[in-house]
N, C-alpha and C. Protein backbone atom coordinates (compact mmCIF):
# COMPACT_ATOMS: atom_id res chain seq x y z
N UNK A 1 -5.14 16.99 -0.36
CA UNK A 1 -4.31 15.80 -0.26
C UNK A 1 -3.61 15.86 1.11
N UNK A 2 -3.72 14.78 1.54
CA UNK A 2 -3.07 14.97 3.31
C UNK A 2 -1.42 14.41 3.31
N UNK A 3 -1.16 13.96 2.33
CA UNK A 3 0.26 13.82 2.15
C UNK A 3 1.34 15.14 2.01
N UNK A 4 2.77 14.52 2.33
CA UNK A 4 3.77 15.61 2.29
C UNK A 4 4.70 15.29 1.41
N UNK A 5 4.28 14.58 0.50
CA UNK A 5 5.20 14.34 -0.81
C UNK A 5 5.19 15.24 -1.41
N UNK A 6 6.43 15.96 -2.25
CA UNK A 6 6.44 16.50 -3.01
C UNK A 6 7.98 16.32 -3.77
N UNK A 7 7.46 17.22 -5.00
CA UNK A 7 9.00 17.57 -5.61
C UNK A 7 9.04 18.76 -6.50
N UNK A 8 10.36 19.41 -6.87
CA UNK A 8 10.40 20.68 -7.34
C UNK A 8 11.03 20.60 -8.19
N UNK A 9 10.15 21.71 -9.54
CA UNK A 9 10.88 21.66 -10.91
C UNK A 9 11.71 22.43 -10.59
N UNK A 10 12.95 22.18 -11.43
CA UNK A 10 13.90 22.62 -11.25
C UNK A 10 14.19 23.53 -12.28
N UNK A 11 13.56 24.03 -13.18
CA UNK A 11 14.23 24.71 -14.17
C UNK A 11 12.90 25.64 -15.27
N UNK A 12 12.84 26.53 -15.67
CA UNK A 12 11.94 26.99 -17.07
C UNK A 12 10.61 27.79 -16.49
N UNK A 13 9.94 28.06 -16.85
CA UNK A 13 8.15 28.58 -16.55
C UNK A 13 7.95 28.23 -15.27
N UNK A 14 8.00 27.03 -14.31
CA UNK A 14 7.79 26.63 -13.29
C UNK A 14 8.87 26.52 -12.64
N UNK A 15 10.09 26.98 -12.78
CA UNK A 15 11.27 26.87 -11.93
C UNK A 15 10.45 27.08 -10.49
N UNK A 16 10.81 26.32 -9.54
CA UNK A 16 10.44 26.53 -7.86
C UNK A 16 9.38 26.28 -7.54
N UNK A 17 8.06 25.58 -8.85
CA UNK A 17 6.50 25.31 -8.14
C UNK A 17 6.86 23.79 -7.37
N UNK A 18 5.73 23.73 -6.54
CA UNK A 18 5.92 22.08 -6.21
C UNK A 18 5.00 21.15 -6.32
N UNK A 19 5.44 20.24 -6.94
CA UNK A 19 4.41 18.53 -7.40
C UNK A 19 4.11 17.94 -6.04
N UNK A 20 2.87 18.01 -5.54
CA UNK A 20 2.74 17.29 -4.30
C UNK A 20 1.57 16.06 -4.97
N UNK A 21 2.43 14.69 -4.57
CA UNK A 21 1.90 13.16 -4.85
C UNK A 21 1.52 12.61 -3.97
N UNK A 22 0.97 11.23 -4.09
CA UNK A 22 0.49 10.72 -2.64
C UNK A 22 1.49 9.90 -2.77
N UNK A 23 1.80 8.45 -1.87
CA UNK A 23 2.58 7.58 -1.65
C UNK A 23 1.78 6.57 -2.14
N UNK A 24 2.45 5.53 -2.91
CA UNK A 24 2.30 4.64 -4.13
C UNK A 24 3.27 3.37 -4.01
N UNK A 25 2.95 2.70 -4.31
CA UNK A 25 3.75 1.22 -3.98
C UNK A 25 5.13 1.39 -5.71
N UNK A 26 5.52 1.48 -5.88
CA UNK A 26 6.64 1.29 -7.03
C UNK A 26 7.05 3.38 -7.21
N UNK A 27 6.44 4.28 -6.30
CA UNK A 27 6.37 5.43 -7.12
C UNK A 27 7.78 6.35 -5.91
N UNK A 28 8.89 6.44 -7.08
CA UNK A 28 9.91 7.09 -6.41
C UNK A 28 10.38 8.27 -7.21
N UNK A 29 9.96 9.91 -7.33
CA UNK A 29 10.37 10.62 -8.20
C UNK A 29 11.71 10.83 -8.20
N UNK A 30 11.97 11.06 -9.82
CA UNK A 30 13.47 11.33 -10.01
C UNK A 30 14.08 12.06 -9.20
N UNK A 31 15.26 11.76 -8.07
CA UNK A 31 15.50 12.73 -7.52
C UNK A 31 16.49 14.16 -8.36
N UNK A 32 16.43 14.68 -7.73
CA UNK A 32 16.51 16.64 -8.38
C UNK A 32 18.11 16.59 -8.78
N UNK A 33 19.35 15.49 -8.57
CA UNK A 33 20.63 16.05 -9.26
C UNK A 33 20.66 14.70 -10.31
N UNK A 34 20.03 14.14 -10.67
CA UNK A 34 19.65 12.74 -11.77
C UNK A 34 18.53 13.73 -12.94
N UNK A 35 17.67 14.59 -12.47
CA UNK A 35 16.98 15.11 -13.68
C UNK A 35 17.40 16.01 -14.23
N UNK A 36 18.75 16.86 -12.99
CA UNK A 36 19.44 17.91 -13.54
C UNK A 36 20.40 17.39 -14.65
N UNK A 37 20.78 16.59 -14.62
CA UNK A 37 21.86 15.63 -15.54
C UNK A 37 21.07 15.09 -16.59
N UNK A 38 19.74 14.35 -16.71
CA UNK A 38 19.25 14.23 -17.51
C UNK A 38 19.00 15.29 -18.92
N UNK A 39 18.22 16.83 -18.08
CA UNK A 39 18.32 17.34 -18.65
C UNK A 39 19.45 18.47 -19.16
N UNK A 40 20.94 18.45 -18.56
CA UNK A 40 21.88 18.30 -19.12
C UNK A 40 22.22 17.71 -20.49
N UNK A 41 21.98 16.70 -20.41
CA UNK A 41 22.45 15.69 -21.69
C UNK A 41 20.87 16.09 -22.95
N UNK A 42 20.03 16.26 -22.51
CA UNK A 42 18.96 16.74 -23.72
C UNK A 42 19.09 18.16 -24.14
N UNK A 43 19.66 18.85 -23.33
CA UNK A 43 19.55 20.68 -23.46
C UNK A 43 18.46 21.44 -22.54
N UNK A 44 18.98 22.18 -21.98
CA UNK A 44 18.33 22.41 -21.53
C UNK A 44 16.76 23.11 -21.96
N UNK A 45 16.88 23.46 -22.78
CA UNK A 45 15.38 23.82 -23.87
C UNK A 45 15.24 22.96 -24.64
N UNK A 46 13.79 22.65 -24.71
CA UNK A 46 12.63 21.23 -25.18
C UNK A 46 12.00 22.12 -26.23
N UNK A 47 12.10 23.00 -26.40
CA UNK A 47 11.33 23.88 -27.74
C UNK A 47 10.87 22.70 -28.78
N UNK A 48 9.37 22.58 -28.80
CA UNK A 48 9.62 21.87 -30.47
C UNK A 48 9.57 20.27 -29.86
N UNK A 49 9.69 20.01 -28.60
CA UNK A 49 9.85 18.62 -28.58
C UNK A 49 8.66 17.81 -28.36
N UNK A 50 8.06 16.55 -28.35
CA UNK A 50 6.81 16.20 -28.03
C UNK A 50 7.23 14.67 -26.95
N UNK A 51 6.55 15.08 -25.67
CA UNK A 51 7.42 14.05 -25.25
C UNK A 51 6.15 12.77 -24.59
N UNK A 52 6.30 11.81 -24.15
CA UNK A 52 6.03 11.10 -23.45
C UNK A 52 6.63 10.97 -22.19
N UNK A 53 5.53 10.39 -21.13
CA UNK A 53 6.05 9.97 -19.36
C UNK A 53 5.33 8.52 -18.99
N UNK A 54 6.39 7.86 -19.49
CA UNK A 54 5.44 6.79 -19.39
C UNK A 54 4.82 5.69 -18.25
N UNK A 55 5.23 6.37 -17.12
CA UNK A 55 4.86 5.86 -15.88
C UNK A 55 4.94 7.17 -14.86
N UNK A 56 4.10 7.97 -15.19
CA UNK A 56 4.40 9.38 -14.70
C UNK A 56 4.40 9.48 -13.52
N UNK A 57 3.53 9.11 -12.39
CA UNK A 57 4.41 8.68 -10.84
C UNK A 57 3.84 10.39 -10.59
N UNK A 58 4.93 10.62 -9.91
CA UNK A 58 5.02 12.11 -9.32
C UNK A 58 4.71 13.53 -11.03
N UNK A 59 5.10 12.82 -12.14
CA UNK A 59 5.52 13.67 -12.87
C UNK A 59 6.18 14.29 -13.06
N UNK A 60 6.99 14.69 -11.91
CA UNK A 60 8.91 15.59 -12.63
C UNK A 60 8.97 15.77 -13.54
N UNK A 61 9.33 14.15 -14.31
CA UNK A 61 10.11 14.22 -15.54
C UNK A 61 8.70 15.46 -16.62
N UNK A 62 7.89 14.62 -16.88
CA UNK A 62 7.05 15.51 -17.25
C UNK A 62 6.46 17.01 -17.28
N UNK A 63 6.30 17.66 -16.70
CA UNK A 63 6.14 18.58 -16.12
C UNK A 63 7.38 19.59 -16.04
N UNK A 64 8.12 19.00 -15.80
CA UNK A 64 9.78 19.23 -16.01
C UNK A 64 10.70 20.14 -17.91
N UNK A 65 9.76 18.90 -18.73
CA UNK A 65 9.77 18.75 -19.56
C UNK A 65 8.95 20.18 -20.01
N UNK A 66 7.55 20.04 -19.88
CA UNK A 66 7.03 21.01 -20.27
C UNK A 66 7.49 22.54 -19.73
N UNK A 67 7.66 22.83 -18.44
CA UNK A 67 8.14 23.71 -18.36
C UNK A 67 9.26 24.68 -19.06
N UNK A 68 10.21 23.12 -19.64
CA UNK A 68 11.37 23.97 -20.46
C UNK A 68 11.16 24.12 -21.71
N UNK A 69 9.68 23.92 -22.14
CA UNK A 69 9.34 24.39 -23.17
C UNK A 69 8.94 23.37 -24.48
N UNK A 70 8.74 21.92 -23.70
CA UNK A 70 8.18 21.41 -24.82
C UNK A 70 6.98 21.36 -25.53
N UNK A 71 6.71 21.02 -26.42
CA UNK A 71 5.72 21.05 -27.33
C UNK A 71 4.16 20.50 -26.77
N UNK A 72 4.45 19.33 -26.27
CA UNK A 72 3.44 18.52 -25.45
C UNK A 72 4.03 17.73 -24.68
N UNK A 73 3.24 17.16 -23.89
CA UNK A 73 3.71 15.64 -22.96
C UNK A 73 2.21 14.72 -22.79
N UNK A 74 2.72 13.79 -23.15
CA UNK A 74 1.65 12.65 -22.40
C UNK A 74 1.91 12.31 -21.50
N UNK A 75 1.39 12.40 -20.04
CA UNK A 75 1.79 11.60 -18.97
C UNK A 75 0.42 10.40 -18.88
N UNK A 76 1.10 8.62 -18.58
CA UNK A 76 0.44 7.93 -18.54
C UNK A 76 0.56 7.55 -17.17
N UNK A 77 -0.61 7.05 -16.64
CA UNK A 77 -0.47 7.02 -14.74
C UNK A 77 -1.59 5.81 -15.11
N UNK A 78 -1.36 4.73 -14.27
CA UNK A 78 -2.57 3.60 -14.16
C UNK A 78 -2.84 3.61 -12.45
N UNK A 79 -2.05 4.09 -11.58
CA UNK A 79 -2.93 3.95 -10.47
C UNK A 79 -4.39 5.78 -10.33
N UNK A 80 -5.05 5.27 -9.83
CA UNK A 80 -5.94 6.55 -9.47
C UNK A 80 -5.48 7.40 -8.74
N UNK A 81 -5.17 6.67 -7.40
CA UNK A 81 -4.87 8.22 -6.51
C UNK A 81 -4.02 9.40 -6.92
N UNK A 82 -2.70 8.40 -7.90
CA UNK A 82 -1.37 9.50 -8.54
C UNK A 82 -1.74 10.06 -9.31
N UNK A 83 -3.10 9.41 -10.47
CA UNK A 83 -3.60 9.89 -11.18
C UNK A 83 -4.57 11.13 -11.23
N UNK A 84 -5.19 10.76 -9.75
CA UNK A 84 -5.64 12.07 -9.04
C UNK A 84 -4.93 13.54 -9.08
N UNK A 85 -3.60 12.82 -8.37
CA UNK A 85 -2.93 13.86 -8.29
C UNK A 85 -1.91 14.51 -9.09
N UNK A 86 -1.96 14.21 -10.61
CA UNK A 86 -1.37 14.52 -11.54
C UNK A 86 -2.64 15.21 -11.91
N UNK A 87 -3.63 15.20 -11.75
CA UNK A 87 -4.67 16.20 -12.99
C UNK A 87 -5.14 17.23 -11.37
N UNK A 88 -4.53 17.32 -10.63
CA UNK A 88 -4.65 18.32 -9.31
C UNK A 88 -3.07 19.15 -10.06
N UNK A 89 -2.04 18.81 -10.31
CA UNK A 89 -0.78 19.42 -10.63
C UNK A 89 -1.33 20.01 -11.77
N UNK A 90 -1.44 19.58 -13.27
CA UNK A 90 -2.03 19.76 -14.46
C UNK A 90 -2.99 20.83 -13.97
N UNK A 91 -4.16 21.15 -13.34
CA UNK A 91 -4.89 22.36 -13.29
C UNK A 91 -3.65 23.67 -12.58
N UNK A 92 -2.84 22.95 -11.38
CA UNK A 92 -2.15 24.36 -10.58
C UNK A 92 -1.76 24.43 -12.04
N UNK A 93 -0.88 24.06 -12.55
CA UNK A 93 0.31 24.74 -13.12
C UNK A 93 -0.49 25.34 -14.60
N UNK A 94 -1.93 25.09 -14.81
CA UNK A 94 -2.85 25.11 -16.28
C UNK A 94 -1.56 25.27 -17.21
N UNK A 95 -1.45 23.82 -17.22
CA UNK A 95 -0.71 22.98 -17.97
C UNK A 95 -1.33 22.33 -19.31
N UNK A 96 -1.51 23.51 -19.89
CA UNK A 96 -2.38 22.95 -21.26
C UNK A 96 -1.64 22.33 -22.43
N UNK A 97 -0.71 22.13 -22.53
CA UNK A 97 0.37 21.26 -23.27
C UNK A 97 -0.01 19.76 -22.62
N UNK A 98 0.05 19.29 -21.71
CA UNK A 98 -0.45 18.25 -21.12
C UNK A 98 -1.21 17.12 -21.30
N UNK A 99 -1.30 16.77 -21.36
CA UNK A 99 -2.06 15.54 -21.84
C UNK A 99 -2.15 14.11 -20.65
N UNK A 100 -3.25 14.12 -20.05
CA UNK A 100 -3.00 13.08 -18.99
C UNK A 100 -4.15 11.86 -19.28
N UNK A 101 -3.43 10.46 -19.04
CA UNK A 101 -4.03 9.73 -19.36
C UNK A 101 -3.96 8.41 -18.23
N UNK A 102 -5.15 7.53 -18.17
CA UNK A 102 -5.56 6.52 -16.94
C UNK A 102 -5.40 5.60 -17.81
N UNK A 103 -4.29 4.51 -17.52
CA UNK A 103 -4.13 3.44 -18.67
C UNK A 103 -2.69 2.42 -18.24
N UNK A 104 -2.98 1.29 -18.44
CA UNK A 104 -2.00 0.48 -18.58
C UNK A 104 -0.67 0.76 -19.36
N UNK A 105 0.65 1.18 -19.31
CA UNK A 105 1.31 1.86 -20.22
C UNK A 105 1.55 0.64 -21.87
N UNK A 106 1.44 -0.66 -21.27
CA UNK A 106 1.39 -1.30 -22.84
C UNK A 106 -0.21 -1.13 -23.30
N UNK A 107 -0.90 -0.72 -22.52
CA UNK A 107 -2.45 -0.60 -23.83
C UNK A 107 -1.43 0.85 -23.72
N UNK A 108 -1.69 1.84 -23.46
CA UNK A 108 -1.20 3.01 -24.54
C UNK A 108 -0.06 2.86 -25.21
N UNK A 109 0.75 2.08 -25.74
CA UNK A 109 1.45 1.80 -26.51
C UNK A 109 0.95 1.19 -27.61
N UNK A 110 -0.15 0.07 -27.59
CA UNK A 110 -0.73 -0.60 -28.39
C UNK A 110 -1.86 -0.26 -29.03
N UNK A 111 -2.57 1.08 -28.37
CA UNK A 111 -3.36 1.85 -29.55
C UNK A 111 -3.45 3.58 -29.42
N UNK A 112 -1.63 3.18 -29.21
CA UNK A 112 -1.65 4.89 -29.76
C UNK A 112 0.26 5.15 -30.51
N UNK A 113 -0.59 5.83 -31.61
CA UNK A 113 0.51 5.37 -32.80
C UNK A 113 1.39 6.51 -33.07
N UNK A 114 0.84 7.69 -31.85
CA UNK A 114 1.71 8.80 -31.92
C UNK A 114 3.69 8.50 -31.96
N UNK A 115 4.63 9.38 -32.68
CA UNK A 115 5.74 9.31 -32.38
C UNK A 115 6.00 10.33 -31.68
N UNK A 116 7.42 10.39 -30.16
CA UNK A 116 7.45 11.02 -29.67
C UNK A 116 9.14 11.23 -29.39
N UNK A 117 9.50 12.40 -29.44
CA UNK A 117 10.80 12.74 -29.75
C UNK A 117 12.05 12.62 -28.33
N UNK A 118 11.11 12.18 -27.18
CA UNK A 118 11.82 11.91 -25.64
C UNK A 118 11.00 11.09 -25.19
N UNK A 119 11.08 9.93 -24.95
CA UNK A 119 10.20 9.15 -23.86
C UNK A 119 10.85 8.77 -22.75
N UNK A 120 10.12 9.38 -21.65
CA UNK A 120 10.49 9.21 -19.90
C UNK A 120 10.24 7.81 -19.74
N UNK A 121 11.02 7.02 -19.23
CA UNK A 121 10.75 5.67 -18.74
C UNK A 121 11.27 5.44 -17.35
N UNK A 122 10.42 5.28 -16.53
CA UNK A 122 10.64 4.81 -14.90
C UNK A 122 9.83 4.52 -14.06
N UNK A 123 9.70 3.06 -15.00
CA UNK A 123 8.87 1.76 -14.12
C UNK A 123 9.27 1.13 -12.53
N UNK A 124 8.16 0.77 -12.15
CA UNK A 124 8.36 0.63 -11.06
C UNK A 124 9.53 -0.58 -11.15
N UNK A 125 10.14 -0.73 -10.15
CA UNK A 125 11.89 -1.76 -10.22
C UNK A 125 10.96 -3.29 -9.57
N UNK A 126 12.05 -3.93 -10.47
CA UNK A 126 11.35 -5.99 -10.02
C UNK A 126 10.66 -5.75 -10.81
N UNK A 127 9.84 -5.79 -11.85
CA UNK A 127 8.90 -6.29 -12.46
C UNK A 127 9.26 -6.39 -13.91
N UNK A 128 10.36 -6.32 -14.35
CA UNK A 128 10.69 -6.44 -15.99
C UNK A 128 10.00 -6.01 -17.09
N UNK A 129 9.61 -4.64 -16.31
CA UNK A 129 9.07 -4.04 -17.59
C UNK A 129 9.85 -3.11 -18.60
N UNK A 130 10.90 -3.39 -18.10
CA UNK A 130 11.97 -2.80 -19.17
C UNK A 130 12.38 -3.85 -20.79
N UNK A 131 12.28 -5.31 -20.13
CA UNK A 131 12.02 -6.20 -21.24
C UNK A 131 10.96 -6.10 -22.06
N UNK A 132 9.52 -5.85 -21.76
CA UNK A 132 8.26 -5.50 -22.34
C UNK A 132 8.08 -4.79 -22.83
N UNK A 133 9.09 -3.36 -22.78
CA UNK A 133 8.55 -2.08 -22.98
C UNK A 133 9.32 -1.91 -23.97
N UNK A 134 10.94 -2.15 -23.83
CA UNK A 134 11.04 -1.48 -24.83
C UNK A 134 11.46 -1.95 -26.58
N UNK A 135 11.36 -3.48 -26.61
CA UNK A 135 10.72 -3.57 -27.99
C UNK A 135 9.84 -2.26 -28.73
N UNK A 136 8.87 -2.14 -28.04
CA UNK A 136 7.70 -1.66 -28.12
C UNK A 136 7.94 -0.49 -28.34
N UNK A 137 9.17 0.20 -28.01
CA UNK A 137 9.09 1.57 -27.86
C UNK A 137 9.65 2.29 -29.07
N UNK A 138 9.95 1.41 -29.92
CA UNK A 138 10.80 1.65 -30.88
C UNK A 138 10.05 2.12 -31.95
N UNK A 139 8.52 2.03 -32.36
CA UNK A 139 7.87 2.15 -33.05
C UNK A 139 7.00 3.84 -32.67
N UNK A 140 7.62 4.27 -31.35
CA UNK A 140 6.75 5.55 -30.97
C UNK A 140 8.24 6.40 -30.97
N UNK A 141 9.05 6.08 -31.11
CA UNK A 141 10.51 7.42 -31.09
C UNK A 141 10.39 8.04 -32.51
N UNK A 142 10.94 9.11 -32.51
CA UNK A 142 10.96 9.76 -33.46
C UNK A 142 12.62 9.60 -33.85
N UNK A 143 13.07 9.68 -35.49
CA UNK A 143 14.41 9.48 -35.19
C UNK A 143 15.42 9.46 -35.02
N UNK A 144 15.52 11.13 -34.31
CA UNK A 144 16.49 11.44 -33.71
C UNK A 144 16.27 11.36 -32.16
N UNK A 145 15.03 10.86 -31.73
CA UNK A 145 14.79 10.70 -30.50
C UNK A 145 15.54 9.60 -29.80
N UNK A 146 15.16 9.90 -28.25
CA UNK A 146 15.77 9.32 -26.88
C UNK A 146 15.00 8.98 -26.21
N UNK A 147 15.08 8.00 -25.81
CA UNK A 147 14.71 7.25 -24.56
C UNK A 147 15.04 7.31 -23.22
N UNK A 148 14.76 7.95 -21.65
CA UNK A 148 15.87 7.83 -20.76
C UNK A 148 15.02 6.76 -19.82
N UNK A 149 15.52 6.37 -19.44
CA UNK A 149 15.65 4.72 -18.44
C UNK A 149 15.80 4.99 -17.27
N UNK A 150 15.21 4.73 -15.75
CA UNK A 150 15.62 4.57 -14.60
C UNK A 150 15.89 2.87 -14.24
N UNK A 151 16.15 2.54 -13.80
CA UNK A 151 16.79 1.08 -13.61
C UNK A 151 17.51 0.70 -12.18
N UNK A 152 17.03 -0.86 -11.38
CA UNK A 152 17.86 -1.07 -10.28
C UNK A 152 19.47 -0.94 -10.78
N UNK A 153 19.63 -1.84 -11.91
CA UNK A 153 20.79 -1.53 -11.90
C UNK A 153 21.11 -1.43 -13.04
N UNK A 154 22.61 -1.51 -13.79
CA UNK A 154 23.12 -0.90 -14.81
C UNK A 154 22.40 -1.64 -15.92
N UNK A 155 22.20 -1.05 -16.80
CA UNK A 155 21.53 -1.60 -17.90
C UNK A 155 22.69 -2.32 -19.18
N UNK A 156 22.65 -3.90 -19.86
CA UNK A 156 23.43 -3.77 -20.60
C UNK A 156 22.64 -3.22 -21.76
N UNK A 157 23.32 -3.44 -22.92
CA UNK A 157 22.77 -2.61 -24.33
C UNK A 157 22.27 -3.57 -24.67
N UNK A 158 20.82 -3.15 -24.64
CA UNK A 158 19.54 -3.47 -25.10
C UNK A 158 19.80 -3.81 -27.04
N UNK A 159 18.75 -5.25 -27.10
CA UNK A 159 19.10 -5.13 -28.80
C UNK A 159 18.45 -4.25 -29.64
N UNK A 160 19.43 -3.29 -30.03
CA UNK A 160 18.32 -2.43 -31.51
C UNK A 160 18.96 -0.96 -30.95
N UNK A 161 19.51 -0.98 -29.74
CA UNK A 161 19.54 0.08 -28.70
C UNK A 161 21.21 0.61 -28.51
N UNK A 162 21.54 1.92 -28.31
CA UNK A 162 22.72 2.11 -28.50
C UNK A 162 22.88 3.29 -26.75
N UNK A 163 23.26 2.82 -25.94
CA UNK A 163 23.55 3.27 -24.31
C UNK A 163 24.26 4.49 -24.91
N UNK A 164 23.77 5.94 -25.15
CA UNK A 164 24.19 7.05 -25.54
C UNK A 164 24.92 7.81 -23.86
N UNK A 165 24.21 7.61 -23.13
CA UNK A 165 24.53 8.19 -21.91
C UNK A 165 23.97 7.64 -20.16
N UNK A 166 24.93 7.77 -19.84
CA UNK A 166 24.19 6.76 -18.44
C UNK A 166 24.89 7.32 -17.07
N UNK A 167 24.84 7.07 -16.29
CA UNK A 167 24.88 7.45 -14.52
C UNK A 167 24.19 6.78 -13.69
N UNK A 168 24.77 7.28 -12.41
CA UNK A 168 24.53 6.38 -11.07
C UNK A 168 23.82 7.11 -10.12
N UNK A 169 22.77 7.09 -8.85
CA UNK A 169 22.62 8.38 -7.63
C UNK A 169 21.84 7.07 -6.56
N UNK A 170 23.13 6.78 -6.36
CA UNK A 170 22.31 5.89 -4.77
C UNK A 170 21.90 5.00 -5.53
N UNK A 171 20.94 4.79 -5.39
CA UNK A 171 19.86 3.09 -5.87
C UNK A 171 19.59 2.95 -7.32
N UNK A 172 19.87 4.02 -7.85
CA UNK A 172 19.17 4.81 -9.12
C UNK A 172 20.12 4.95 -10.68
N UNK A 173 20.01 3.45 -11.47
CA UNK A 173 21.02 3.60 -12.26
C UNK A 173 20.32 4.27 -13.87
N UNK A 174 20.68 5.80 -13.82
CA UNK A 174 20.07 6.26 -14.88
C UNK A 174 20.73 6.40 -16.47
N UNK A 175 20.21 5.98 -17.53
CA UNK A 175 20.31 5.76 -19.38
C UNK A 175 19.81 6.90 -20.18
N UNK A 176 20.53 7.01 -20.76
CA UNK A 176 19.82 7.81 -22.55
C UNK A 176 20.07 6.70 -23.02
N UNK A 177 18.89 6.17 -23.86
CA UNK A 177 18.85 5.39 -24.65
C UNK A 177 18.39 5.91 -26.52
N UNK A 178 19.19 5.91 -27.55
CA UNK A 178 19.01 5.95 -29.03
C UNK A 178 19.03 4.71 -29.44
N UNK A 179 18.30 4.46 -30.51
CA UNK A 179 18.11 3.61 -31.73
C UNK A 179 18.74 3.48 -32.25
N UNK A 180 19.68 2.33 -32.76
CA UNK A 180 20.52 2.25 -34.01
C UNK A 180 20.19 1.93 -35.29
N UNK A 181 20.45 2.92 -35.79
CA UNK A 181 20.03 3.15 -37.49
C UNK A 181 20.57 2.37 -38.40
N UNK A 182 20.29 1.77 -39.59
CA UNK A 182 21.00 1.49 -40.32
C UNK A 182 21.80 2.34 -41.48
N UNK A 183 22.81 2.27 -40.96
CA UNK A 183 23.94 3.63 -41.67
C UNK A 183 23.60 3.28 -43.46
C-alpha cells in the first residue's frame, strides 16, 4: 500500500500495532483520545462481547474492540480499496475473531439477523444515514447493548433511544446510544 495512513490500537493484545488505510472520500478514523473515552465508558475489557463496525473505514473501532478481548466483530466496508485494506490488517494481526464483510451496511442489516451487544456506528457525515440506520438497528442490539455514534454534530435523542453518554473532539460529536425498555 503506498499510503501513510495509519492508526494505533491503543489498548489489549495489539496495544501499539498499526492499521495502515488508504484515503477514502467520507473515511476519518476515530481519533485516539474519542476511542480512549469510548472505551472508557464500555470497560475497558470486551470479554464475552460480540460486536459490530458498521462502516469500518480504517477499523480502530473494530480491531480495537477485538483486541480487548471481544468475542467477535463484524466489520462491514462497501468501498474495495478499504476493504482491501482491512483483510491486509485482519491477516497482520490473524485476527480470527473477525469477520469481514463487502456490503452495503443496510443490505447487511436486512439479511443478517445476528444480535450484537456494541455496534460501532461512523458513517460518513452529510448523508443521513444516521436517520436510516438507526430504526434499523434496534432489531440487531442485544439488550443490554450500546450503540456509539460519530456525528457532525450533537445528536438530539433519537425516538426509542436514550443518549446514555456523549462528547465533543474538534469536528467530532461522539454518543453511547441504549434502547429504552419498557419498564
Amino acid at each position: 500500500m503506498t499510503t501513510a495512513n495509519k492508526v494505533r490500537i491503543g489498548a489489549g493484545e495489539w496495544r501499539g500495532r498499526l492499521l495502515r488505510f488508504p484515503d477514502a472520500l467520507g473515511l476519518r478514523p476515530t481519533p485516539d483520545r474519542v476511542r480512549q473515552a469510548l472505551f472508557n465508558w464500555l470497560g475497558q475489557e470486551l470479554h464475552g462481547k460480540n460486536c459490530l463496525d458498521l462502516f469500518a473505514g480504517s477499523g480502530a473501532l473494530g480491531f480495537e474492540a477485538l483486541s480487548r478481548g471481544a468475542s467477535s466483530v463484524v466489520l462491514v466496508e462497501q468501498n474495495p480499496d478499504v476493504h482491501r485494506a482491512l483483510m491486509a490488517n485482519v491477516a497482520l494481526l490473524k485476527a480470527e475473531r473477525a469477520r469481514l464483510l463487502r456490503m452495503d451496511a443496510l443490505q447487511f442489516l436486512a439479511q443478517d439477523a445476528q444480535s450484537f451487544d456494541i455496534i460501532f456506528l461512523d458513517p460518513p457525515f452529510g448523508q443521513d444515514w444516521l436517520q436510516r440506520l438507526l430504526p434499523k438497528l434496534a432489531h440487531h442490539l442485544a439488550r443490554d447493548g450500546a450503540v456509539y455514534v460519530e456525528a457532525e454534530t450533537p445528536l438530539a435523542e433519537p425516538p426509542g433511544w436514550k443518549i446514555h453518554k456523549h462528547g465533543r473532539a474538534g469536528n467530532v460529536c461522539y454518543h453511547l446510544l441504549k434502547l429504552m425498555h419498557d419498564q
